[in-house]
Protein backbone atom coordinates (compact mmCIF):
# COMPACT_ATOMS: atom_id res chain seq x y z
CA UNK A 1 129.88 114.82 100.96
CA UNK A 2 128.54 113.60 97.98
CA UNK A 3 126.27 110.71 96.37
CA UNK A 4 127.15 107.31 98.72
CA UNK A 5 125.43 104.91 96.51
CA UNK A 6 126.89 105.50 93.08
CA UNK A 7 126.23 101.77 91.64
CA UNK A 8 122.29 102.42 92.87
CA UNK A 9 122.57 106.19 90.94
CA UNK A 10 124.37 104.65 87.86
CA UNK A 11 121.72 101.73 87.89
CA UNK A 12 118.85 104.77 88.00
CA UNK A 13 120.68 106.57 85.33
CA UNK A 14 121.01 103.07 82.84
CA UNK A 15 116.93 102.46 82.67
CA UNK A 16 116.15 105.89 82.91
CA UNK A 17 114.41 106.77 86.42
CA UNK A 18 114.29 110.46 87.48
CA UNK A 19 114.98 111.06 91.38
CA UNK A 20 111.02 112.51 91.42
CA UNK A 21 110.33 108.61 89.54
CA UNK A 22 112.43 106.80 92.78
CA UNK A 23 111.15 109.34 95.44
CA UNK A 24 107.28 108.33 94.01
CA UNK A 25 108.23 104.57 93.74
CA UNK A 26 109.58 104.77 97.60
CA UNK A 27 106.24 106.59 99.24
CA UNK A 28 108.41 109.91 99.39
CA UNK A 29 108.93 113.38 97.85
CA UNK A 30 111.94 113.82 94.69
CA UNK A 31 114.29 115.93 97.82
CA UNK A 32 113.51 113.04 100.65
CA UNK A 33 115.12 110.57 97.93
CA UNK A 34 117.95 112.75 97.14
CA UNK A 35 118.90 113.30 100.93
CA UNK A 36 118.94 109.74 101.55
CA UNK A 37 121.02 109.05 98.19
CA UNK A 38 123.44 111.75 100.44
CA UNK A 39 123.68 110.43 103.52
CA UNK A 40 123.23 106.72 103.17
CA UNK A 41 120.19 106.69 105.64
CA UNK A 42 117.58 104.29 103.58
CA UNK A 43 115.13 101.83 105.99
CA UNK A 44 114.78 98.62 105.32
CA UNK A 45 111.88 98.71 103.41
CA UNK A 46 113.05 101.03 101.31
CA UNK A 47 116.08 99.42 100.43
CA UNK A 48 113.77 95.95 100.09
CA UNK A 49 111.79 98.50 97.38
CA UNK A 50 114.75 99.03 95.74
CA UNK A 51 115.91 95.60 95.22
CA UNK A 52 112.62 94.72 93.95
CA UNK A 53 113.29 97.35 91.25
CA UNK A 54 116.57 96.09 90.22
CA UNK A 55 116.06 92.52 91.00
CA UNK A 56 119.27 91.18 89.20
CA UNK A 57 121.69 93.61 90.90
CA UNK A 58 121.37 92.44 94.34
CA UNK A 59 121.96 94.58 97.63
CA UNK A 60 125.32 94.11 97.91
CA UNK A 61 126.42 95.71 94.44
CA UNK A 62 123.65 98.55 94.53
CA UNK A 63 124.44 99.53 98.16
CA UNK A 64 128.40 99.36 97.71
CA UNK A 65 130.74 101.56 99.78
CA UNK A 66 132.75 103.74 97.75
CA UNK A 67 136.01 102.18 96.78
CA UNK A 68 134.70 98.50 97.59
CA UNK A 69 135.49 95.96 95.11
CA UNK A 70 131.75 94.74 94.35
CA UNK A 71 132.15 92.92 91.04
CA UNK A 72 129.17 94.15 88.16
CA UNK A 73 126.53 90.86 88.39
CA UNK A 74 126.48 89.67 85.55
CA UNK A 75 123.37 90.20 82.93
CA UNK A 76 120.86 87.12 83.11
CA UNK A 77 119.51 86.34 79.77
CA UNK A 78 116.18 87.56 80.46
CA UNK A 79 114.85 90.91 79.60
CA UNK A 80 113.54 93.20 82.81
CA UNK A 81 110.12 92.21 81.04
CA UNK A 82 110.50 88.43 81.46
CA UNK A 83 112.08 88.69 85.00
CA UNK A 84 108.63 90.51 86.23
CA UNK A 85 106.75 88.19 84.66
CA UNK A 86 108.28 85.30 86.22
CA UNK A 87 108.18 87.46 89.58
CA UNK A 88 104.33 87.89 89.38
CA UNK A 89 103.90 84.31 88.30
CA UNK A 90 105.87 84.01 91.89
CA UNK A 91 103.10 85.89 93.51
CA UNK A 92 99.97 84.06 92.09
CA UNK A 93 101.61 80.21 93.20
CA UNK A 94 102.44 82.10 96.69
């Protein structure tokens, strides 16, 4: 069957999280992770968890169907650093 999300694994891969990193991130054990990166069957708080990792992607390019035309988003100008600042910052006015 295969992995359905492969923008979310090739997102993983690019700043370096393990499947045991995402499994700890999402509340749930490295194989738990890995099952749901097989059969596309993430809640919606994971996936919200997710996002919030890769805030600049967006849902619809790290959730992609294979062989849907989901353009790359492009790269704000911001590091990953500066976008969690700015995030937090968020938080504290809330």
């Amino acid at each position: 069957m295969g992995i359905k999300f492969r923008n979310l694994k090739a997102e993983q891969a690019r700043y370096g999280y393990t499947n045991e990193q995402m499994g700890q991130f999402l509340g749930m054990s490295r194989g738990s992770y890995e099952t749901k990166l097989r059969n596309g069957k993430f809640y919606i708080d994971e996936i919200g968890l997710i996002i919030k990792l890769f805030p600049h992607l967006g849902y619809e390019y790290l959730f992609a169907k294979e062989g849907s035309e989901v353009p790359f988003p492009p790269f704000e100008e911001e590091s990953n650093d500066a976008l969690i600042q700015k995030n937090g910052d968020k938080e504290k006015d809330g």
